[in-house]
PDB file of N, CA and C in Angstrom:
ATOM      1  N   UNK A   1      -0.919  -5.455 -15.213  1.00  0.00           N
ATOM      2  CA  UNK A   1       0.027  -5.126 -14.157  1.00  0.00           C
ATOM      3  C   UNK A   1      -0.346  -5.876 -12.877  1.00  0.00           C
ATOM      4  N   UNK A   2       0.622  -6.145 -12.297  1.00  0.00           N
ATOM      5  CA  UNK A   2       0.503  -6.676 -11.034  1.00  0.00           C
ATOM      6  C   UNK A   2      -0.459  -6.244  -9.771  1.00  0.00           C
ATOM      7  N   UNK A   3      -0.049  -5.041  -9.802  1.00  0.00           N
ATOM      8  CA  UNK A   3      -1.181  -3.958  -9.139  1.00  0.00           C
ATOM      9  C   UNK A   3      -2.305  -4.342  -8.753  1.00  0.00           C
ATOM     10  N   UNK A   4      -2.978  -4.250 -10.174  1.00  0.00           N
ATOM     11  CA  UNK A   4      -4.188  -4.147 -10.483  1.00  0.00           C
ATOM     12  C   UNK A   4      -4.823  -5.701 -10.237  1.00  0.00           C
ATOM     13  N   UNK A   5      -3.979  -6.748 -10.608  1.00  0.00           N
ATOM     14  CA  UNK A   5      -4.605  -7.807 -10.071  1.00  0.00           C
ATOM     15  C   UNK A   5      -4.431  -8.014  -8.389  1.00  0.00           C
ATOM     16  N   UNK A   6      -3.591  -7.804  -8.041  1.00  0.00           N
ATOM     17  CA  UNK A   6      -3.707  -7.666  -6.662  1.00  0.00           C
ATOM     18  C   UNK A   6      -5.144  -6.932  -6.084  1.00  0.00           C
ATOM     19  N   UNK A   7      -4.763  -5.566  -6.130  1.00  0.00           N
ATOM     20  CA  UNK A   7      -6.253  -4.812  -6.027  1.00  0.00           C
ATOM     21  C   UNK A   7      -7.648  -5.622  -5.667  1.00  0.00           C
ATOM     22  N   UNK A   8      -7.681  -6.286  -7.172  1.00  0.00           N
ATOM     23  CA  UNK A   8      -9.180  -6.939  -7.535  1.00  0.00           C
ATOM     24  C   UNK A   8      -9.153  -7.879  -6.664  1.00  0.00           C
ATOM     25  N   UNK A   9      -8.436  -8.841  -5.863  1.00  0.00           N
ATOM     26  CA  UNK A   9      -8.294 -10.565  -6.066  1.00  0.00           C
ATOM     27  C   UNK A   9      -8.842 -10.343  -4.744  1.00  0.00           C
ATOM     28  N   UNK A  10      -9.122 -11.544  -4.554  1.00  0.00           N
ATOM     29  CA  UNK A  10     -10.341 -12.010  -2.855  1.00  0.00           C
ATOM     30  C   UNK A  10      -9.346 -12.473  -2.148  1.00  0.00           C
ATOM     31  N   UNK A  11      -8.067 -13.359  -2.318  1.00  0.00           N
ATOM     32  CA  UNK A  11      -6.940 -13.587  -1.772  1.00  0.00           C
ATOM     33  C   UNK A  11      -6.336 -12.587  -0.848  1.00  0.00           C
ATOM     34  N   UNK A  12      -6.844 -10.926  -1.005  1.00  0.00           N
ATOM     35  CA  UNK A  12      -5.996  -9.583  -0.933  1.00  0.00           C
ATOM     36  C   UNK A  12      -6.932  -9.333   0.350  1.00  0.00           C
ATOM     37  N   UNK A  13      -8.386 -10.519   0.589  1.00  0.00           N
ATOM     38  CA  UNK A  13      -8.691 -10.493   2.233  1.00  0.00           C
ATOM     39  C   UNK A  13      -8.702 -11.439   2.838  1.00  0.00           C
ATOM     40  N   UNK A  14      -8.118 -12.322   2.188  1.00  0.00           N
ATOM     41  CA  UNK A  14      -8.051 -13.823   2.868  1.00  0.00           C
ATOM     42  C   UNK A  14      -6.747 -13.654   3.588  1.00  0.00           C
ATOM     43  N   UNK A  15      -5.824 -12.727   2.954  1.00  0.00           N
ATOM     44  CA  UNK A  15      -4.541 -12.718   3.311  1.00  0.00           C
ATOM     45  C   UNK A  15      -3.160 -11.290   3.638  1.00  0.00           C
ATOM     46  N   UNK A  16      -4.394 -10.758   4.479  1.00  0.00           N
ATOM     47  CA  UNK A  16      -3.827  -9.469   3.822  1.00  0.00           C
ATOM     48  C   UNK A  16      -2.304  -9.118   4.387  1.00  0.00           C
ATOM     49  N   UNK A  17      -1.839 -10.053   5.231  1.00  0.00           N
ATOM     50  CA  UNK A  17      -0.529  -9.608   6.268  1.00  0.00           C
ATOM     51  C   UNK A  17       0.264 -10.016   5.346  1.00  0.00           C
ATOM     52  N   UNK A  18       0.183 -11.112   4.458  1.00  0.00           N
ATOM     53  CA  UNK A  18       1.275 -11.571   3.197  1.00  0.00           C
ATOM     54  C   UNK A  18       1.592 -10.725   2.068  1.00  0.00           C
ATOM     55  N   UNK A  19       0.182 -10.038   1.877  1.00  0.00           N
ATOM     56  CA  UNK A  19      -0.060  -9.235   1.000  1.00  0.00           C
ATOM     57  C   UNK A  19       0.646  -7.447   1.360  1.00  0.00           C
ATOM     58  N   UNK A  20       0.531  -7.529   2.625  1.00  0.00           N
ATOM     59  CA  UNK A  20       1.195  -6.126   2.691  1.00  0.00           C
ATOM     60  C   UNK A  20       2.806  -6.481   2.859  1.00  0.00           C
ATOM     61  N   UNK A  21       3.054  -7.164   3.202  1.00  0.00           N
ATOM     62  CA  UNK A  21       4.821  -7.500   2.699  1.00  0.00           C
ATOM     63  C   UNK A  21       5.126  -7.735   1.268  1.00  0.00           C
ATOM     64  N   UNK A  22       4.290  -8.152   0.700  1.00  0.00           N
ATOM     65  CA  UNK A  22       4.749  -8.579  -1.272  1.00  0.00           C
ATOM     66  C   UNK A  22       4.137  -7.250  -1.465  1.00  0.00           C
ATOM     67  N   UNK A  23       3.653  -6.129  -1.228  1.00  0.00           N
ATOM     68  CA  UNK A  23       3.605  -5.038  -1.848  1.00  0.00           C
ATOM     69  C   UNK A  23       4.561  -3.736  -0.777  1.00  0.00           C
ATOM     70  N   UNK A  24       4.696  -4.083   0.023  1.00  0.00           N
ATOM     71  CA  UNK A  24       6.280  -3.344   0.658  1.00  0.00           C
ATOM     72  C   UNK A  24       7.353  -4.003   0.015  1.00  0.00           C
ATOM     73  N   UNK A  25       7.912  -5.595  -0.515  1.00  0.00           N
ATOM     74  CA  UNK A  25       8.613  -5.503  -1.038  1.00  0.00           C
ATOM     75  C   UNK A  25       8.641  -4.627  -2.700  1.00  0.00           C
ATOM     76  N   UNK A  26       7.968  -5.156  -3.490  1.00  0.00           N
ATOM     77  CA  UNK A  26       7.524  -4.770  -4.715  1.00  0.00           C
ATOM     78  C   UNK A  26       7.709  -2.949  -4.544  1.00  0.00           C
ATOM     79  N   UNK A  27       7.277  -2.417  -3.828  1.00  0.00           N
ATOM     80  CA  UNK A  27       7.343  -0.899  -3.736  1.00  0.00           C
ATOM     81  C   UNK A  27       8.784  -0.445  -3.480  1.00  0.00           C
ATOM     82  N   UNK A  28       9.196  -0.774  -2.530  1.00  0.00           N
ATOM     83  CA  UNK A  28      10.361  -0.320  -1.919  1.00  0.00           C
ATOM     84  C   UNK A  28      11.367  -0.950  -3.382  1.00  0.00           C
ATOM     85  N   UNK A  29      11.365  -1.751  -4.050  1.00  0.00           N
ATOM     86  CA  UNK A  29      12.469  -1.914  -5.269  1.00  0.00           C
ATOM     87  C   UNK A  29      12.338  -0.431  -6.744  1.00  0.00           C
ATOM     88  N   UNK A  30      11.286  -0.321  -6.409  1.00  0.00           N
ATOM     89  CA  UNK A  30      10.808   0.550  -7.685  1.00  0.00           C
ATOM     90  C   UNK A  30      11.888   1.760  -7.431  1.00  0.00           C
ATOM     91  N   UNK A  31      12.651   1.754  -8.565  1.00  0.00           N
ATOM     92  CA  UNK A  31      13.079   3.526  -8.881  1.00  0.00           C
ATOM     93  C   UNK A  31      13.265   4.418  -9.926  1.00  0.00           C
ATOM     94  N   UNK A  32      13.635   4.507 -10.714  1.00  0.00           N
ATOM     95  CA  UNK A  32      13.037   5.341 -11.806  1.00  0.00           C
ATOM     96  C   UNK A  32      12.001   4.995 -12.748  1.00  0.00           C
ATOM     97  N   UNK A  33      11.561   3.726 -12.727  1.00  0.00           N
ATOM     98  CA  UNK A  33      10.982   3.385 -13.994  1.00  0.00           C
ATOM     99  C   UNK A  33       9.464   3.498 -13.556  1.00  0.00           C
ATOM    100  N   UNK A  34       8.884   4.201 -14.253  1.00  0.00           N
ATOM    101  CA  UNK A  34       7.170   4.400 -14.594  1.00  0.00           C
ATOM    102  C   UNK A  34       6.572   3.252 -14.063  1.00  0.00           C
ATOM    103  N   UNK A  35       5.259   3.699 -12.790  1.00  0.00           N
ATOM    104  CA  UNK A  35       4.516   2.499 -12.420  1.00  0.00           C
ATOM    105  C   UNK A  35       3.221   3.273 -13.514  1.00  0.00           C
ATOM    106  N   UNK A  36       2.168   2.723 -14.210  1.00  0.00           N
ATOM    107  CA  UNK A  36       1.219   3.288 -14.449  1.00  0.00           C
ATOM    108  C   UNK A  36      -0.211   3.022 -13.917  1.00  0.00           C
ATOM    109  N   UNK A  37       0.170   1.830 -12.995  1.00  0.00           N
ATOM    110  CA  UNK A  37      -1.304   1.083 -12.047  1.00  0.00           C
ATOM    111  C   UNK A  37      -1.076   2.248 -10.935  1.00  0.00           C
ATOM    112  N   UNK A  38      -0.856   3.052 -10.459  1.00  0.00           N
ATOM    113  CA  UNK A  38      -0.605   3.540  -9.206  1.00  0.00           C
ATOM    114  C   UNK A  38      -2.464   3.577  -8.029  1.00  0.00           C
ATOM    115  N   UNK A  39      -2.787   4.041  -9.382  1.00  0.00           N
ATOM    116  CA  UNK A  39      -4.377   3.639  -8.618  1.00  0.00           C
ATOM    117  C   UNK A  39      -5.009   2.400  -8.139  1.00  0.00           C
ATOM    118  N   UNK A  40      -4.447   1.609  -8.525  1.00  0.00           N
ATOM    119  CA  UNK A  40      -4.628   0.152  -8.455  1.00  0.00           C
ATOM    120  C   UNK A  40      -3.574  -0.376  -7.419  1.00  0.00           C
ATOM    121  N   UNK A  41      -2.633   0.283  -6.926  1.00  0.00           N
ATOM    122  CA  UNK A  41      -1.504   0.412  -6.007  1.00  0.00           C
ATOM    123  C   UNK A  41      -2.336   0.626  -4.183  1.00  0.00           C
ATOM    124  N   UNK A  42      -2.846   1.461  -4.796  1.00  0.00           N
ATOM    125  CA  UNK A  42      -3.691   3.141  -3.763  1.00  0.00           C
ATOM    126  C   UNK A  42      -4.749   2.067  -3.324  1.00  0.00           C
ATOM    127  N   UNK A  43      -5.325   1.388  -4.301  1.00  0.00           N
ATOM    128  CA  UNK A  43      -6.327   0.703  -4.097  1.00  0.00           C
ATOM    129  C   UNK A  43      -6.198  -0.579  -2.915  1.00  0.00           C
ATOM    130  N   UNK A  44      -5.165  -0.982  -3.466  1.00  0.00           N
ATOM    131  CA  UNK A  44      -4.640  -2.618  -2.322  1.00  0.00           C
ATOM    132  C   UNK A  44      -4.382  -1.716  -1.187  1.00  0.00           C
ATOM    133  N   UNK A  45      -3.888  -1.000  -1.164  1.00  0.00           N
ATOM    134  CA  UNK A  45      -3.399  -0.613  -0.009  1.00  0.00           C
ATOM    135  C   UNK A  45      -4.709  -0.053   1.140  1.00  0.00           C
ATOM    136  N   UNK A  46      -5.036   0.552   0.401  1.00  0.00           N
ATOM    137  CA  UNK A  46      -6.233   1.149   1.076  1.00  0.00           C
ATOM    138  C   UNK A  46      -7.351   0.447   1.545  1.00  0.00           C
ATOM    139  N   UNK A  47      -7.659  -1.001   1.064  1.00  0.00           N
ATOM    140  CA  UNK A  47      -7.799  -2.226   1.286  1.00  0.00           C
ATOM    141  C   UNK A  47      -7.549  -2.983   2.617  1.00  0.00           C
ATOM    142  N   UNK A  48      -6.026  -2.955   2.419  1.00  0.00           N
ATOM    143  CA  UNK A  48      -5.047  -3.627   3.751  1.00  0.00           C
ATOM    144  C   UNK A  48      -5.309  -2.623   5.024  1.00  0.00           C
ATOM    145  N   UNK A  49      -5.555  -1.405   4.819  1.00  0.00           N
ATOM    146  CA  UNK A  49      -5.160  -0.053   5.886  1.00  0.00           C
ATOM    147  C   UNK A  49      -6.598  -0.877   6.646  1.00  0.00           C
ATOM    148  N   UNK A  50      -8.113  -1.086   5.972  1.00  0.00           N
ATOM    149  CA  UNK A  50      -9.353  -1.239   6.366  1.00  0.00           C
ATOM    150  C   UNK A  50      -8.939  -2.567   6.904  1.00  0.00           C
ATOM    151  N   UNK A  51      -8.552  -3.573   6.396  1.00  0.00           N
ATOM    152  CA  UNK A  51      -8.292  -4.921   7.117  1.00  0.00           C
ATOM    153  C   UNK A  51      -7.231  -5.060   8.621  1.00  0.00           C
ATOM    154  N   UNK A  52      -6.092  -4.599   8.748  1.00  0.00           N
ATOM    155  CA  UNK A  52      -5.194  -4.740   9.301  1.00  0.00           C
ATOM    156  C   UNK A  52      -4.547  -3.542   9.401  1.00  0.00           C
ATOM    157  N   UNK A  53      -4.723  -2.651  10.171  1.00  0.00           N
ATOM    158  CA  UNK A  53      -4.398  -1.005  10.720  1.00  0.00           C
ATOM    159  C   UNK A  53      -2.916  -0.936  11.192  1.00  0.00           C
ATOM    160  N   UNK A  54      -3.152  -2.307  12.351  1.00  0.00           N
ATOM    161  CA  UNK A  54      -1.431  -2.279  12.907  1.00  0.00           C
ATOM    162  C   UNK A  54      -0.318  -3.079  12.583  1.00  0.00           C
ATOM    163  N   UNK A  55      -1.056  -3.103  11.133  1.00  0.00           N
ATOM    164  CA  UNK A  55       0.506  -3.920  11.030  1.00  0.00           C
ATOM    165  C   UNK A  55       1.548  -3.001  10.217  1.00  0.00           C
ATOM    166  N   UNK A  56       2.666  -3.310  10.643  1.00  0.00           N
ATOM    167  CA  UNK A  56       3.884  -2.056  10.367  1.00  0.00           C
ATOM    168  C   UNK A  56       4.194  -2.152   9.281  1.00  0.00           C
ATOM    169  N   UNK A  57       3.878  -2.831   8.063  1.00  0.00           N
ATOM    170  CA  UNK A  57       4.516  -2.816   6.778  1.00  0.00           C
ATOM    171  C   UNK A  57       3.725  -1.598   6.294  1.00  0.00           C
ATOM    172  N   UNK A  58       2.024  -1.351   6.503  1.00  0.00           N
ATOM    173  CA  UNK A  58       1.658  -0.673   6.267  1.00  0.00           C
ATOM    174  C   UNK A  58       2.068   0.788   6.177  1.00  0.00           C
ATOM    175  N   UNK A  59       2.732   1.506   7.328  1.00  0.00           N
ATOM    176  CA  UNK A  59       4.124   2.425   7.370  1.00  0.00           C
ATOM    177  C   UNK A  59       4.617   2.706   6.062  1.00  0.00           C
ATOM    178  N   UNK A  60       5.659   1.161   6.071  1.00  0.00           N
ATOM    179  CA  UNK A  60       6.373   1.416   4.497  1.00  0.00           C
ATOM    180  C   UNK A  60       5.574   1.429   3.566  1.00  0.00           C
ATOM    181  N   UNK A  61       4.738   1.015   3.474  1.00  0.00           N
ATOM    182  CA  UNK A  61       3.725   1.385   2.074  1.00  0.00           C
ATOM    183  C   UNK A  61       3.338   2.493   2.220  1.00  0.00           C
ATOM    184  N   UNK A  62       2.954   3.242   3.003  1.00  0.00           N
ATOM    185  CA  UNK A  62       2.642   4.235   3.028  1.00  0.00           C
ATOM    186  C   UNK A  62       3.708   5.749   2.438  1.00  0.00           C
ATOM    187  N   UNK A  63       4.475   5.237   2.756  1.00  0.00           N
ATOM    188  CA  UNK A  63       6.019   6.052   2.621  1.00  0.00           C
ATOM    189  C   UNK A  63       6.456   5.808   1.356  1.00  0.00           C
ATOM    190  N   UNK A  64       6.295   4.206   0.866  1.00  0.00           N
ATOM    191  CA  UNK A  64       6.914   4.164  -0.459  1.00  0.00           C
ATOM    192  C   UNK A  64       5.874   5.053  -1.482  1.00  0.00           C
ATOM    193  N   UNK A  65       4.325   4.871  -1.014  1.00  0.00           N
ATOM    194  CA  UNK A  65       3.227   5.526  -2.086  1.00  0.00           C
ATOM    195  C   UNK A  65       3.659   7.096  -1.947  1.00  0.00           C
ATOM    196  N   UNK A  66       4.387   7.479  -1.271  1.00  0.00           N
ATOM    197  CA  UNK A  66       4.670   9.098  -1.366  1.00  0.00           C
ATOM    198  C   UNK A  66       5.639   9.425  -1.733  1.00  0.00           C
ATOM    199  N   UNK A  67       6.273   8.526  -1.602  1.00  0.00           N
ATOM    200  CA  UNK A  67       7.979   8.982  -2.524  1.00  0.00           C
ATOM    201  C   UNK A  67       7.281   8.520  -4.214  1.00  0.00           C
ATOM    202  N   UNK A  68       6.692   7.364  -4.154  1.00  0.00           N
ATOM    203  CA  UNK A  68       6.326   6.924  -5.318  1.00  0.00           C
ATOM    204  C   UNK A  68       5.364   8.157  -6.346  1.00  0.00           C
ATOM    205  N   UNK A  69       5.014   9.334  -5.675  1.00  0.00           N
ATOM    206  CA  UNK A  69       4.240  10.197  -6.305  1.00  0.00           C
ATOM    207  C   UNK A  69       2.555  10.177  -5.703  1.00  0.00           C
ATOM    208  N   UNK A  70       2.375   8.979  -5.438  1.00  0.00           N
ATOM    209  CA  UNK A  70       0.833   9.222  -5.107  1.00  0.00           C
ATOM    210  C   UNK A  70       0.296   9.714  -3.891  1.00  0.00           C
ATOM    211  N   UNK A  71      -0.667  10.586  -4.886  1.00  0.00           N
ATOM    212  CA  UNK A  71      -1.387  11.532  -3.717  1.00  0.00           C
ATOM    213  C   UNK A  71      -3.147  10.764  -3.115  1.00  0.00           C
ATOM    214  N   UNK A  72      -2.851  11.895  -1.672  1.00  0.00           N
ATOM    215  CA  UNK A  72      -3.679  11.199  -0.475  1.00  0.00           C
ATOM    216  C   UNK A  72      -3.423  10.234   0.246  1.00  0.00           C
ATOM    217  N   UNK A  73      -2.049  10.015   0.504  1.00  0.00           N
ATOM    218  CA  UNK A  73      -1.624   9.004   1.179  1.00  0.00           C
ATOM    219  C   UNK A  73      -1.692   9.537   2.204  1.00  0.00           C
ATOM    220  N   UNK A  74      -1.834  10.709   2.915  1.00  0.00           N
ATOM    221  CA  UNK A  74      -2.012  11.225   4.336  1.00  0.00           C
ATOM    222  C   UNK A  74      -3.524  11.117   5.076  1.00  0.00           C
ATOM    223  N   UNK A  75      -4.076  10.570   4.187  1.00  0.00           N
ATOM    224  CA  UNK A  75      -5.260  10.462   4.960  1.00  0.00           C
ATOM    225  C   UNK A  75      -5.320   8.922   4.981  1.00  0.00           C
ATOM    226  N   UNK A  76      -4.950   7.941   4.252  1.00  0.00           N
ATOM    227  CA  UNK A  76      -4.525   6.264   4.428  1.00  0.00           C
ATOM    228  C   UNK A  76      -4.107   6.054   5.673  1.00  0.00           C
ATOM    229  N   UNK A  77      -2.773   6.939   5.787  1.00  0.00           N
ATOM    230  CA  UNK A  77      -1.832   7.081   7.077  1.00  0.00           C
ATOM    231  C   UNK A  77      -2.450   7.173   8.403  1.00  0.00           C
ATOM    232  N   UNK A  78      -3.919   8.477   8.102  1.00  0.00           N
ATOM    233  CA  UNK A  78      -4.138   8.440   9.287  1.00  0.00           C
ATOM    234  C   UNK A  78      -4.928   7.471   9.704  1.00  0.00           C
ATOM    235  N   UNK A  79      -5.328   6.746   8.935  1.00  0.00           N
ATOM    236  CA  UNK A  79      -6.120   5.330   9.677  1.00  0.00           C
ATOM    237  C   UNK A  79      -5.525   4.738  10.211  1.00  0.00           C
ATOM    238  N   UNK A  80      -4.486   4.520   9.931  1.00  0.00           N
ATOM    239  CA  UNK A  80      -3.809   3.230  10.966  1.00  0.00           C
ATOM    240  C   UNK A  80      -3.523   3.215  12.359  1.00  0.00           C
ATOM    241  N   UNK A  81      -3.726   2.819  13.214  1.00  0.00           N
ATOM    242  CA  UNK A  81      -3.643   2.704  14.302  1.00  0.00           C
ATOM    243  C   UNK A  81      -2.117   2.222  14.992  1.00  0.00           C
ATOM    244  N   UNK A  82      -1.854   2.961  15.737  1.00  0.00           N
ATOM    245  CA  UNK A  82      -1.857   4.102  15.644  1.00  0.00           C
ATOM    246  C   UNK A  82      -1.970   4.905  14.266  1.00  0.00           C
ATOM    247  N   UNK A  83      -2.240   6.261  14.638  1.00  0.00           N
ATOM    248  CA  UNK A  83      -2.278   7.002  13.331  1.00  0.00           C
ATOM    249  C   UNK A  83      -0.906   7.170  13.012  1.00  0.00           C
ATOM    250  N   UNK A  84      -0.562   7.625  11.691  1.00  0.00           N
ATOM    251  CA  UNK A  84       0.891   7.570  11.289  1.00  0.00           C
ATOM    252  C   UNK A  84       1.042   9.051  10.486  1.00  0.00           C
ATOM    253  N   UNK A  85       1.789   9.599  10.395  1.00  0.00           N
ATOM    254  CA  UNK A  85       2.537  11.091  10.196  1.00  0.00           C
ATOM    255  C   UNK A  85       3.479  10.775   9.520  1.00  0.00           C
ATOM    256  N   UNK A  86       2.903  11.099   8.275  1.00  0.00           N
ATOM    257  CA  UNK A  86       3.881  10.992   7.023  1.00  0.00           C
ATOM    258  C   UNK A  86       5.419  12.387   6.945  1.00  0.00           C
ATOM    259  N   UNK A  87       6.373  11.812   7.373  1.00  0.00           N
ATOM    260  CA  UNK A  87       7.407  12.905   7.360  1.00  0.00           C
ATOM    261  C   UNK A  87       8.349  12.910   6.603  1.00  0.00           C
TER     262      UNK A  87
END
């Protein structure tokens, strides 16, 4: 899965402002169909939150990982700087 190589790859800190838009896009398309990397999802992201706090895609990822089902995204959220309030 895509995910999961994302996750792993060294590219995912060489580049992380590209990287949080190709996984806000990629998220925000998903709708009924089964992701099964979601941890590997949780993972990039949580990644990007430590690299780059203010950048606003982070938001939508954050939002898509909670509609998307995954839990503890409220504590991701609150790292970002500003902190963000998942509603």
């Amino acid at each position: 899965m895509v995910h999961y190589q994302i996750s792993k790859s060294e590219l995912l800190k060489q580049y992380p402002d590209s990287f949080a838009d190709l996984l806000a896009f990629l998220t925000s398309g998903e709708g009924t169909r089964a992701i099964y990397d979601l941890s590997d999802l949780y993972s990039a992201v949580s990644q990007l939150v430590g690299l780059i706090p203010k950048n606003p895609q982070l938001r939508i990822l954050c939002d898509e990982l909670t509609r998307l089902g995954v839990s503890g995204i409220s504590k991701l959220a609150a790292k970002l700087d500003p902190p963000y309030e998942l509603g």
